[in-house]
Protein backbone atom coordinates (compact mmCIF):
# COMPACT_ATOMS: atom_id res chain seq x y z
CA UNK A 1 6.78 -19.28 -28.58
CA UNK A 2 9.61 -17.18 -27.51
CA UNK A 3 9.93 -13.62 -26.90
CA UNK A 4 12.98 -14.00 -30.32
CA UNK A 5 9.97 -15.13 -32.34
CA UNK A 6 7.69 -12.50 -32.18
CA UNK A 7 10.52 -9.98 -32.31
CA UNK A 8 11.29 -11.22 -35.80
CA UNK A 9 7.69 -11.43 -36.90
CA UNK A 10 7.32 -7.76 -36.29
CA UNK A 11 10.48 -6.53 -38.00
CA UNK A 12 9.35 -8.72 -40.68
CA UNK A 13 5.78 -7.37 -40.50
CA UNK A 14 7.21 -4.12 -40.22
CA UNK A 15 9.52 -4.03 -43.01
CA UNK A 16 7.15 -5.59 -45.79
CA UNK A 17 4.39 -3.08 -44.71
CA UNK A 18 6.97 -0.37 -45.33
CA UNK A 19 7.95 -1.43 -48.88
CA UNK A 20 4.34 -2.18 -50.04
CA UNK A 21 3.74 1.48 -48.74
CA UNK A 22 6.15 3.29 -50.80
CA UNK A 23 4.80 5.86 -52.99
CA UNK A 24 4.43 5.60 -56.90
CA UNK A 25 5.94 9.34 -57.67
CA UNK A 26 5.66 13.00 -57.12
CA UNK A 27 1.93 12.99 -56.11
CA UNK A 28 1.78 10.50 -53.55
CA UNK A 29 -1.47 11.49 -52.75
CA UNK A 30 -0.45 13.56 -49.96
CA UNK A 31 0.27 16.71 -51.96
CA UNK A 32 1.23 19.31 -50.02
CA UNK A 33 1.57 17.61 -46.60
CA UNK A 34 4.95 15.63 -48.19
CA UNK A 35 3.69 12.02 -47.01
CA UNK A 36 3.92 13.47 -43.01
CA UNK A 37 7.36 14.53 -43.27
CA UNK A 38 6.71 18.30 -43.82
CA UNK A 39 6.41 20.53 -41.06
CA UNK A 40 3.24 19.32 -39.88
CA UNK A 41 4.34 16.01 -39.60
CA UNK A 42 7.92 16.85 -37.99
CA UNK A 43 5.56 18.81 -35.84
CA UNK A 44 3.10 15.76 -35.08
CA UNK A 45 5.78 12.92 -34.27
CA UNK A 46 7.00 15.48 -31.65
CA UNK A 47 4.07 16.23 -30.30
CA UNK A 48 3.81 12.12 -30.23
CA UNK A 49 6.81 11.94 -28.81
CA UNK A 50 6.16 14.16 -26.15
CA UNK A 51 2.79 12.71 -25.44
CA UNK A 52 4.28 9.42 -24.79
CA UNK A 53 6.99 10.41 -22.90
CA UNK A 54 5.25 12.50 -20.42
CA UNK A 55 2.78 9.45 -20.28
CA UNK A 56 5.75 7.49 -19.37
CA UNK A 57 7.34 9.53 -16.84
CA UNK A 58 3.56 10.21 -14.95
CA UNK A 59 3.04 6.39 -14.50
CA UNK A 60 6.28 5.85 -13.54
CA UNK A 61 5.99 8.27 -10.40
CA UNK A 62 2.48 7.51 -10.01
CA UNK A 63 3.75 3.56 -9.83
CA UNK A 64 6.06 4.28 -7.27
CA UNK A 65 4.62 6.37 -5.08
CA UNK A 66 5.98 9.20 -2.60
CA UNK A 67 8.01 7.05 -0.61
CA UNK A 68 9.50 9.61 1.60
CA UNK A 69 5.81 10.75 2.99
CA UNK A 70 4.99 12.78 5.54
CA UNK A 71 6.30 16.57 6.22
CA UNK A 72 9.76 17.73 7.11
CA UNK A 73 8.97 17.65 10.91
CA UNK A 74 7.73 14.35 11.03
CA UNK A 75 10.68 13.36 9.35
CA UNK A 76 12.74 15.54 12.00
CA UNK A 77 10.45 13.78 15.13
CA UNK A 78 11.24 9.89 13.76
CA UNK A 79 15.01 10.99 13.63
CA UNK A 80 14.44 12.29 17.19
CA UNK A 81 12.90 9.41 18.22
CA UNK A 82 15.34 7.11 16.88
CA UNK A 83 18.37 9.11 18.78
CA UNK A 84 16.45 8.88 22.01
CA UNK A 85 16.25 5.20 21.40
CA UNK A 86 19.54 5.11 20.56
CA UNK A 87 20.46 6.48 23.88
CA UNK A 88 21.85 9.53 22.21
CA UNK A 89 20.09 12.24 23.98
CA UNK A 90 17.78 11.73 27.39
CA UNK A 91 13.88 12.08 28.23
CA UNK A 92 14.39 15.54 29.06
CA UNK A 93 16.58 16.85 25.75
CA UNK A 94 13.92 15.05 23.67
CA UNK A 95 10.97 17.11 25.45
CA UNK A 96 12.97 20.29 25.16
CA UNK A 97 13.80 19.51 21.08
CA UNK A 98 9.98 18.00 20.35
CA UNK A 99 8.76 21.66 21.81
CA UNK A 100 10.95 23.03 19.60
CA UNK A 101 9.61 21.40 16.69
CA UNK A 102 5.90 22.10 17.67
CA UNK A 103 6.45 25.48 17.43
């Protein structure tokens, strides 16, 4: 079965469940709470909403990580390193710039 299949199942699902759910009149036997599109409902669906999206947004950052890791002055030591690999600065410049850091 292909993803195309079940897509159409579930609209169709969806939208014969919504017509058999259609209330008779006035007094859908909801009353005062207007089927859940009053205020407390407007108020629930956001609330959903938000739930969701937060939900979302949390496993999405907690999925990926923190890539850049570490504190700024490891970060400023590797780029340090790298230039004294590089041949950028000497032995003695990266001593005198690594004491620096410590501080």
């Amino acid at each position: 079965m292909t993803w195309k299949f079940w897509t159409m199942s579930g609209l169709t699902t969806l939208a014969a469940s919504t017509a058999t759910a259609a209330p008779e009149g006035p007094w859908d036997g909801h009353m005062m709470w207007g089927g859940g599109t009053g205020i407390f409902g407007s108020f629930m669906m956001l609330v959903f909403w938000g739930v969701v999206i937060a939900l979302i947004v949390l496993a999405v950052y907690w999925l990926r990580g923190n890539r850049t890791g570490g504190s700024p002055s490891n970060d400023a030591l590797d780029i340090l390193r790298a230039r004294l690999a590089k041949g950028e600065i000497d032995e003695e410049e990266f001593r005198r710039r690594k004491a620096a850091l410590d501080e």
